[in-house]
Protein backbone atom coordinates (compact mmCIF):
# COMPACT_ATOMS: atom_id res chain seq x y z
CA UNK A 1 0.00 0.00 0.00
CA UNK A 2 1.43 3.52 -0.70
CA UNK A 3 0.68 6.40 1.87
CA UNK A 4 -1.84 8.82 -0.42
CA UNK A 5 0.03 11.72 2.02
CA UNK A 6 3.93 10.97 1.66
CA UNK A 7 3.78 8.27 -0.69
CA UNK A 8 5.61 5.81 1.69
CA UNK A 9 5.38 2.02 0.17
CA UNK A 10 4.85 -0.45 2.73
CA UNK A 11 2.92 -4.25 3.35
CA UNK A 12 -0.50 -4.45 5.13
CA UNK A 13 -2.57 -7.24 5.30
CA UNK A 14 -5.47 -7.49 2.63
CA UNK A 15 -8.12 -7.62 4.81
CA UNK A 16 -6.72 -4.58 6.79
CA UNK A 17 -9.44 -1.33 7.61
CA UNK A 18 -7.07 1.34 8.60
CA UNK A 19 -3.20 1.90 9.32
CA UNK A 20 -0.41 4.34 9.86
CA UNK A 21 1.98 5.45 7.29
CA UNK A 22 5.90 3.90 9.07
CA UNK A 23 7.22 6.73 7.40
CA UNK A 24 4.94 10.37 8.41
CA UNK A 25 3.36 8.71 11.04
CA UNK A 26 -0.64 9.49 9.62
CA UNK A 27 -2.99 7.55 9.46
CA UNK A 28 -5.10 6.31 6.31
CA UNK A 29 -7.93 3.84 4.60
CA UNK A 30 -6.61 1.35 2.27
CA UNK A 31 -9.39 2.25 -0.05
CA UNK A 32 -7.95 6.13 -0.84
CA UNK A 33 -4.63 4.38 -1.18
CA UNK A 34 -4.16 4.14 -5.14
CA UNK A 35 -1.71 5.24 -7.33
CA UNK A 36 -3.75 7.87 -9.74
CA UNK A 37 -2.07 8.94 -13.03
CA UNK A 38 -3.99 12.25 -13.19
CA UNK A 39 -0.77 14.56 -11.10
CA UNK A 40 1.74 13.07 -13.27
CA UNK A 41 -0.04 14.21 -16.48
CA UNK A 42 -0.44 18.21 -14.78
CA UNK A 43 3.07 17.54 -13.65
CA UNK A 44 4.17 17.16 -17.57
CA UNK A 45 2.32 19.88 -18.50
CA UNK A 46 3.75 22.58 -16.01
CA UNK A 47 5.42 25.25 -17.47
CA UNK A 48 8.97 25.46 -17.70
CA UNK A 49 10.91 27.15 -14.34
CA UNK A 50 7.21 25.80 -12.03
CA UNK A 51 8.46 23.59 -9.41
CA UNK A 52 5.25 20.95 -8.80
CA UNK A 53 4.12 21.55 -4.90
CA UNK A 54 4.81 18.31 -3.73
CA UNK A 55 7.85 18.16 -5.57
CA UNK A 56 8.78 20.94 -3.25
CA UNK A 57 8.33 18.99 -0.37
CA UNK A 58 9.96 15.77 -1.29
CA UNK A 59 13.39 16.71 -0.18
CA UNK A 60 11.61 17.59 3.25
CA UNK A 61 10.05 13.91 3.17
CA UNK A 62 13.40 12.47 2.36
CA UNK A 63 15.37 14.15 4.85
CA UNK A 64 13.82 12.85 7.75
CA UNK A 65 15.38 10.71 9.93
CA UNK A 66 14.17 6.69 11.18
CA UNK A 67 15.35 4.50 13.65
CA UNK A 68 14.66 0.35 14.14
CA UNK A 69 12.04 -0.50 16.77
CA UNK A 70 11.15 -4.28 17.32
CA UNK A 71 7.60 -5.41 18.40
CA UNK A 72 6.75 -6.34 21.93
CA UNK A 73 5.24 -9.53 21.03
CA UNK A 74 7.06 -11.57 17.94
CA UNK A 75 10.35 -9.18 18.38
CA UNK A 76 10.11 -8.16 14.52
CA UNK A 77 12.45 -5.12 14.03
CA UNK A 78 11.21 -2.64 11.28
CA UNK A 79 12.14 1.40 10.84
CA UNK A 80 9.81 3.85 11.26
CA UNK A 81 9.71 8.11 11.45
CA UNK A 82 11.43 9.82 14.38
CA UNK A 83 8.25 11.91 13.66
CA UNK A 84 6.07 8.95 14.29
CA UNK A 85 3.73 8.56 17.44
CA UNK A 86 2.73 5.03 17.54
CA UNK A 87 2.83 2.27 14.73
CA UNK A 88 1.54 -1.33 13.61
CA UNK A 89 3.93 -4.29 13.73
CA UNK A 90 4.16 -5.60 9.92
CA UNK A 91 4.28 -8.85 11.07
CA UNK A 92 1.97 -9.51 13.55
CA UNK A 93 -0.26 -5.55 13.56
CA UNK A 94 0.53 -5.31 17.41
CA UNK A 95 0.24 -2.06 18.11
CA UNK A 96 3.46 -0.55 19.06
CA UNK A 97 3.49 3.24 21.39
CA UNK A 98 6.20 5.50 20.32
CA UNK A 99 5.90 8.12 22.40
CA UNK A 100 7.58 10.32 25.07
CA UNK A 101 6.60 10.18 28.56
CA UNK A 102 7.62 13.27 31.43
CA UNK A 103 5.95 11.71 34.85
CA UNK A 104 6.13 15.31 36.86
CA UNK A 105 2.89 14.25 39.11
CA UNK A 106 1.72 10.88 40.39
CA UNK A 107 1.43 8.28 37.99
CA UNK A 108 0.23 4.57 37.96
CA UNK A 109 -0.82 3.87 34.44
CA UNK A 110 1.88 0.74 33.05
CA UNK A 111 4.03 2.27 30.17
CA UNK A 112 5.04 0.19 27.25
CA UNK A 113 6.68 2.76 24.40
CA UNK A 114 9.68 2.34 22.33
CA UNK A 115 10.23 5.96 22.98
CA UNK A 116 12.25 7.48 26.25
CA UNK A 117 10.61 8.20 30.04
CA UNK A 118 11.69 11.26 31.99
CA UNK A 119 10.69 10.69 35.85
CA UNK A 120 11.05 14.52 37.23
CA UNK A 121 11.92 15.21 40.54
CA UNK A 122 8.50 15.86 41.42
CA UNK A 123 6.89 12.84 39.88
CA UNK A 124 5.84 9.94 41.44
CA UNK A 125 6.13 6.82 39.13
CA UNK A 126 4.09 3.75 40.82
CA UNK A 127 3.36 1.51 37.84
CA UNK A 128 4.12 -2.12 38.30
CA UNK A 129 6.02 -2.38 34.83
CA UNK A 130 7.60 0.34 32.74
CA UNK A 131 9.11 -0.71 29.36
CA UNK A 132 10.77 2.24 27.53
CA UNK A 133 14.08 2.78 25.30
CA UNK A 134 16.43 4.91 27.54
CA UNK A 135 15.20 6.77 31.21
CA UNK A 136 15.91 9.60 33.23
CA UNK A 137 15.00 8.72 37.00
CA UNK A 138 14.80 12.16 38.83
CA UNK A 139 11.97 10.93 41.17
CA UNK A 140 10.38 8.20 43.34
CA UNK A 141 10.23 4.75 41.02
CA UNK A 142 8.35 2.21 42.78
CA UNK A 143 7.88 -0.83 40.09
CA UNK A 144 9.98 -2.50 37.48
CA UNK A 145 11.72 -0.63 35.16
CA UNK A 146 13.20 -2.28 32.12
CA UNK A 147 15.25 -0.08 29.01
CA UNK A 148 16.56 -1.41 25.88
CA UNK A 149 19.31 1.11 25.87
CA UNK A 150 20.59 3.17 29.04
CA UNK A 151 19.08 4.14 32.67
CA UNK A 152 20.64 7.21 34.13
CA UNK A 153 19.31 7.52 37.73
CA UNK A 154 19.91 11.12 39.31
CA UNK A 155 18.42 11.32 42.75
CA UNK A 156 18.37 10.41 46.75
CA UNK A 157 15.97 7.07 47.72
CA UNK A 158 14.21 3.89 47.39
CA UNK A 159 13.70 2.04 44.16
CA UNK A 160 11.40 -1.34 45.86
CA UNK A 161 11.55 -2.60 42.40
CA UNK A 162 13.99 -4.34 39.49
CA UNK A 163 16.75 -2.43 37.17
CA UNK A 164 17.56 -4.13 33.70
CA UNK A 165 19.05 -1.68 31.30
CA UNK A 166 21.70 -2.23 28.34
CA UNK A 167 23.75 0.56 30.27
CA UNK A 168 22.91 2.13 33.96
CA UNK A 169 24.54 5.46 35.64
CA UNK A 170 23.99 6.33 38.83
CA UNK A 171 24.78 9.94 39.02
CA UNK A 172 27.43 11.72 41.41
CA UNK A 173 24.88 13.59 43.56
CA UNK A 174 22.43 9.97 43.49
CA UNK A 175 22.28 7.80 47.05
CA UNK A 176 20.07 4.96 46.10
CA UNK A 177 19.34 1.64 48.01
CA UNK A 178 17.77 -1.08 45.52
CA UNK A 179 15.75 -3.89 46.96
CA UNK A 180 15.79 -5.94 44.03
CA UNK A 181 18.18 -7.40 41.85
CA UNK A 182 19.93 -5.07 39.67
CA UNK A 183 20.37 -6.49 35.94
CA UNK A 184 22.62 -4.18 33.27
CA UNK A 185 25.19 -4.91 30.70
CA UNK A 186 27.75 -2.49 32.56
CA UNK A 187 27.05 0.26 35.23
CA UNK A 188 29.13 3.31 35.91
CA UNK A 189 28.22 5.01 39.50
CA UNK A 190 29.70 7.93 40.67
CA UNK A 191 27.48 8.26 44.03
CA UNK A 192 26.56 5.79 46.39
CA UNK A 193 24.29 2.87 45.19
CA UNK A 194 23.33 -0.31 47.65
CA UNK A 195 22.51 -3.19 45.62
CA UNK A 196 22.63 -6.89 44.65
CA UNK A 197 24.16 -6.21 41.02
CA UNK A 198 24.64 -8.75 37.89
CA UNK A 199 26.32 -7.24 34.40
CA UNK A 200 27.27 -9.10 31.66
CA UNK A 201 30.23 -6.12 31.04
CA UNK A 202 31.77 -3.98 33.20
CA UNK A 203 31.23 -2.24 36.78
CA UNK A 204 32.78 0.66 37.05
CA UNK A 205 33.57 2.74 40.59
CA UNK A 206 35.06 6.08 39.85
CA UNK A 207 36.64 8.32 42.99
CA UNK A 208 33.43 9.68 43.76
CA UNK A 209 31.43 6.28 43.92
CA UNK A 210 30.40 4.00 46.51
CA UNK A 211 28.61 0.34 46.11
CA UNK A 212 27.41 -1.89 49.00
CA UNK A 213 26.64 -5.00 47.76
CA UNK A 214 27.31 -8.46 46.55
CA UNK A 215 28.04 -8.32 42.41
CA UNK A 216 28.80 -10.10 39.40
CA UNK A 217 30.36 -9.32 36.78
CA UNK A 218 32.59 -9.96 33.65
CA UNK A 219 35.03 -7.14 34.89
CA UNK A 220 35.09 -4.36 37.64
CA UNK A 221 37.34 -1.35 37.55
CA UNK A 222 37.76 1.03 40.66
CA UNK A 223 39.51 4.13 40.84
CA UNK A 224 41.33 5.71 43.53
CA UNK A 225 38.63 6.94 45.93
CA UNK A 226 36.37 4.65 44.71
CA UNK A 227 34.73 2.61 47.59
CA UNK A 228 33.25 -0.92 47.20
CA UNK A 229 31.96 -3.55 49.88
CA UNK A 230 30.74 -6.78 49.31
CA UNK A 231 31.04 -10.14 47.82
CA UNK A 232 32.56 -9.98 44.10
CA UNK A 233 32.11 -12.88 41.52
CA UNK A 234 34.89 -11.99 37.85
CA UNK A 235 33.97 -14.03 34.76
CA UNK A 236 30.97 -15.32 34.74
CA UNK A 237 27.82 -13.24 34.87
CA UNK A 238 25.34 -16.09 34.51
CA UNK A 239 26.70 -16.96 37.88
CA UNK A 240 24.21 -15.90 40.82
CA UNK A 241 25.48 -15.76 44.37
CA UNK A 242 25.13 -19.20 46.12
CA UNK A 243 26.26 -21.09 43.10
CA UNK A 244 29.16 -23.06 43.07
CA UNK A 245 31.88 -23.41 40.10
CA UNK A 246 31.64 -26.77 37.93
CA UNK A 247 34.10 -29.56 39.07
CA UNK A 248 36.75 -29.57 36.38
CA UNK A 249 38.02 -32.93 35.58
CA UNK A 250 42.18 -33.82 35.59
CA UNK A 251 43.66 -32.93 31.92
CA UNK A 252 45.32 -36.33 31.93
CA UNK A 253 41.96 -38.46 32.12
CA UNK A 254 41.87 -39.60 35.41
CA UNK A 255 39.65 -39.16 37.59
CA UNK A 256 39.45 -37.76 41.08
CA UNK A 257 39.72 -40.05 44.24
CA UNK A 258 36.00 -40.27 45.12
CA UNK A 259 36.50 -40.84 48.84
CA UNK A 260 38.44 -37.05 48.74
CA UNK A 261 36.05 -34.32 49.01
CA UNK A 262 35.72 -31.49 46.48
CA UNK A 263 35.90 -28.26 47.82
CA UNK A 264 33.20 -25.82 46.66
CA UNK A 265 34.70 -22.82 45.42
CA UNK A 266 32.95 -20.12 46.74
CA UNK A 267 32.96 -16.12 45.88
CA UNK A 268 35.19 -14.00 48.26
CA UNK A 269 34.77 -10.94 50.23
CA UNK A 270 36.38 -7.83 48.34
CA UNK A 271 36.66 -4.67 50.17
């Protein structure tokens, strides 16, 4: 189907009443969607030095930029408009929120959007689930908050409920005590954070930081200043706390003594 307002091409289903155009973001009936031949024939028969209006707008159209979103339920990626407020998966017509939400009052709707979520510090965030791109946490967060790309948490309190972000910073002015497990692909923190942590990269610590709690991680870097307390697991970060390392067995085939115990390798205290 072709967008009768941009001209954007894209694939609907046949039995489909209504969409949104991926590319301007407006919405449209399948049955004004047609190609007609009647423009084209004024547009040859302008006179020479005329620009055509919508050939005026085209490099407009064309300069816009698009970004990849995937669907919340089969996790097909397509591109739509930055322009765009909300879209249809192509693959299975989920409908997919693309907007911007600024929580500056007490709010306790869920939020599902591929777009970003900027808790002020006045708001008061109390949904159960929050699934956004990137966040800004200024204010109380109460439930679950889960980003595809970065967290960046910038205030003094309580947060009852999980962290999983690609990337998480905890701010220099922050003091934050999570209840709940902390899941990121690497964290920077350069206040004071008290939390069970588990990144598949890299914890960072710079001079200004301080972290109180048990963590796991591929790699952790402090600098001088830095303060950290708390039981530290390097390598693995499918490993949880409790776990113990799989028995390796002799390079030279044979196997242990049964009768002789194996000691369980256990993560130790790093201060």
């Amino acid at each position: 189907m072709e967008c009768p307002h941009c001209g954007f091409k894209q694939m609907e289903y046949a039995a489909v009443k209504t969409t949104i155009c991926r590319q301007c973001g407006r919405s449209f009936s399948p049955s004004i969607a047609k190609v007609e031949l009647r423009p084209k024939l004024k547009e040859q028969a302008a006179p020479a030095g005329e620009v055509p209006a919508h050939r005026r707008f085209e490099g407009l159209w064309k300069g816009q930029r698009s970004r990849v979103i995937s669907c919340f339920e089969c996790k097909r990626k397509h591109e739509v408009s930055d322009a765009a407020t909300s879209t249809n998966c192509p693959g299975c017509s989920a409908h997919i929120d693309l907007r911007d939400y600024k929580i500056t009052t007490s709010f306790s709707r869920t939020i599902r959007t591929r777009g970003d979520v900027h808790l002020s510090a006045k708001g008061d965030l109390s949904s159960t689930s929050v699934i956004c791109h990137s966040a800004l946490i200024e204010g109380k967060l109460r439930g679950n908050l889960q980003a595809d790309e970065s967290v960046v948490i910038d205030f003094v309190g309580k947060i009852p409920g999980r962290l999983t972000a690609q990337h998480i910073t905890v701010e220099k002015r922050s003091d934050i005590q999570c209840f709940r497990r902390v899941t990121a692909g690497s964290i920077d923190i350069k206040g004071r954070m008290s939390a069970e942590i588990v990144a598949t990269g890299a914890v960072s610590i710079h001079k200004t930081g301080t972290l109180d709690g048990n963590v796991t991680a591929k790699s952790i870097a402090i600098e001088k200043g830095g303060l950290f307390s708390g039981q530290l697991v390097i390598g693995q970060a499918a490993l949880t706390q409790g776990e113990l390392l799989p028995v390796q067995k002799p390079e030279d085939g044979t196997e242990a003594d049964a009768n002789l115990p194996v000691p369980a390798v256990q993560p130790l205290p790093a201060t």
